[in-house]
Protein backbone atom coordinates (compact mmCIF):
# COMPACT_ATOMS: atom_id res chain seq x y z
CA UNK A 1 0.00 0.00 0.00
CA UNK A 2 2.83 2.88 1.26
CA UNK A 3 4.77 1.80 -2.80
CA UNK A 4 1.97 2.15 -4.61
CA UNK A 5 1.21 5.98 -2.41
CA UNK A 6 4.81 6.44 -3.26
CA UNK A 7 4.74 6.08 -7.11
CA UNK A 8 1.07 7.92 -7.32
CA UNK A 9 3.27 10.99 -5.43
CA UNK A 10 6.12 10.22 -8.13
CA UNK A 11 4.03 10.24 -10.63
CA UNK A 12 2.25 13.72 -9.57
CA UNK A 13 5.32 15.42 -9.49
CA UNK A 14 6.50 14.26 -12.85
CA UNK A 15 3.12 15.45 -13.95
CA UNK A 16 3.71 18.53 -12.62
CA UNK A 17 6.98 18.91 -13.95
CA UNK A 18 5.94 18.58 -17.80
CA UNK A 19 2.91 21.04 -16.78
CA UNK A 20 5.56 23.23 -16.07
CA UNK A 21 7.60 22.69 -18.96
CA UNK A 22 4.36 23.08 -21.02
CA UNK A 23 3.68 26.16 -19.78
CA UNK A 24 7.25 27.47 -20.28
CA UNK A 25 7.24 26.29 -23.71
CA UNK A 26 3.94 28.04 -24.92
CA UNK A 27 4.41 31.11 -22.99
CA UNK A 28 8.50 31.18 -24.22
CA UNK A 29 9.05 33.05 -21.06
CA UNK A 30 8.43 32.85 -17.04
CA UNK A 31 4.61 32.92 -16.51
CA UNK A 32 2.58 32.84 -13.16
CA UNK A 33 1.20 29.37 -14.28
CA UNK A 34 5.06 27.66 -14.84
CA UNK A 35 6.20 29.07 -11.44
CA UNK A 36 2.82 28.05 -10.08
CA UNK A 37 3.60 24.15 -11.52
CA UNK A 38 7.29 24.51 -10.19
CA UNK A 39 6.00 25.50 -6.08
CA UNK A 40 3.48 22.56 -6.31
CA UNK A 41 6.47 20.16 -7.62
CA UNK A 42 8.62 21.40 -4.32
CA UNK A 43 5.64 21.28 -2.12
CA UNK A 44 4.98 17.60 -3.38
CA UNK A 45 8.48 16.50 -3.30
CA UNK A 46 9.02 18.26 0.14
CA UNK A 47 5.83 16.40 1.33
CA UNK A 48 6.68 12.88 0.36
CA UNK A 49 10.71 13.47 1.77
CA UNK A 50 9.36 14.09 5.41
CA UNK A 51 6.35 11.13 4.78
CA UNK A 52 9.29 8.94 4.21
CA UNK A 53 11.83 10.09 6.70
CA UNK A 54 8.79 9.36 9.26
CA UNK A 55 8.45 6.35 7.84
CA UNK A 56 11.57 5.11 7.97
CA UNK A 57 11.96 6.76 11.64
CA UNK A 58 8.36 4.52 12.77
CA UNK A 59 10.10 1.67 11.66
CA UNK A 60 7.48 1.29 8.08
CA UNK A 61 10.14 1.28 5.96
CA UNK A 62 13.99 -0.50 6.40
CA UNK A 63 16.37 0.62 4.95
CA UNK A 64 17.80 -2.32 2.25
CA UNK A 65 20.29 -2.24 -0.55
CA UNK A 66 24.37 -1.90 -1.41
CA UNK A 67 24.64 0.82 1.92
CA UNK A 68 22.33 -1.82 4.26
CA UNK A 69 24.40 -4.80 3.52
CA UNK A 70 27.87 -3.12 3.32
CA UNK A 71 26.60 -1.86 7.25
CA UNK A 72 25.71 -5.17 7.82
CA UNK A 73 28.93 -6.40 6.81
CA UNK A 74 30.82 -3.78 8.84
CA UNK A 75 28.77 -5.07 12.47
CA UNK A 76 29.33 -8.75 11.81
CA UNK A 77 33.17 -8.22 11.34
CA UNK A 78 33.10 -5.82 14.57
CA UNK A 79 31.61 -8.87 16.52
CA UNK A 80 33.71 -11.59 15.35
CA UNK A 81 36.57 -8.98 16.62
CA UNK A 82 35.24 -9.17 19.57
């Protein structure tokens, strides 16, 4: 359920993005509706950042990839050093 939120916020961001770039290209200069587009894209984007930091904070999320295992790696060599 929290992926699928995820890409629909992607998704609405990229959307607003290209409505911005629309607007820029028919207007061929700075209008109220690109810079309107562009404040909704940092609102959105701003939005989902702190959704997922307190998601990953609540415990939701974990953290997984190249950085998780190389961390991983790193604890299980401290405790056989120990």
């Amino acid at each position: 359920m929290l992926k699928i939120l995820i890409i629909l916020i992607f998704l609405t961001i990229i959307v607003s993005l290209g409505t911005a770039l629309f607007h820029l290209i028919k207007h061929k200069e700075t209008s109220a509706q690109t810079v309107k587009a562009l404040t909704y894209r940092i609102g959105i984007s701003l939005a989902l950042f702190i959704a997922l930091s307190i998601a990953f904070m609540s415990g939701i999320i974990q953290p997984t990839g190249i950085g998780m295992q190389m961390q991983l790696q790193k604890a299980k060599m401290a405790e056989q050093n120990n």
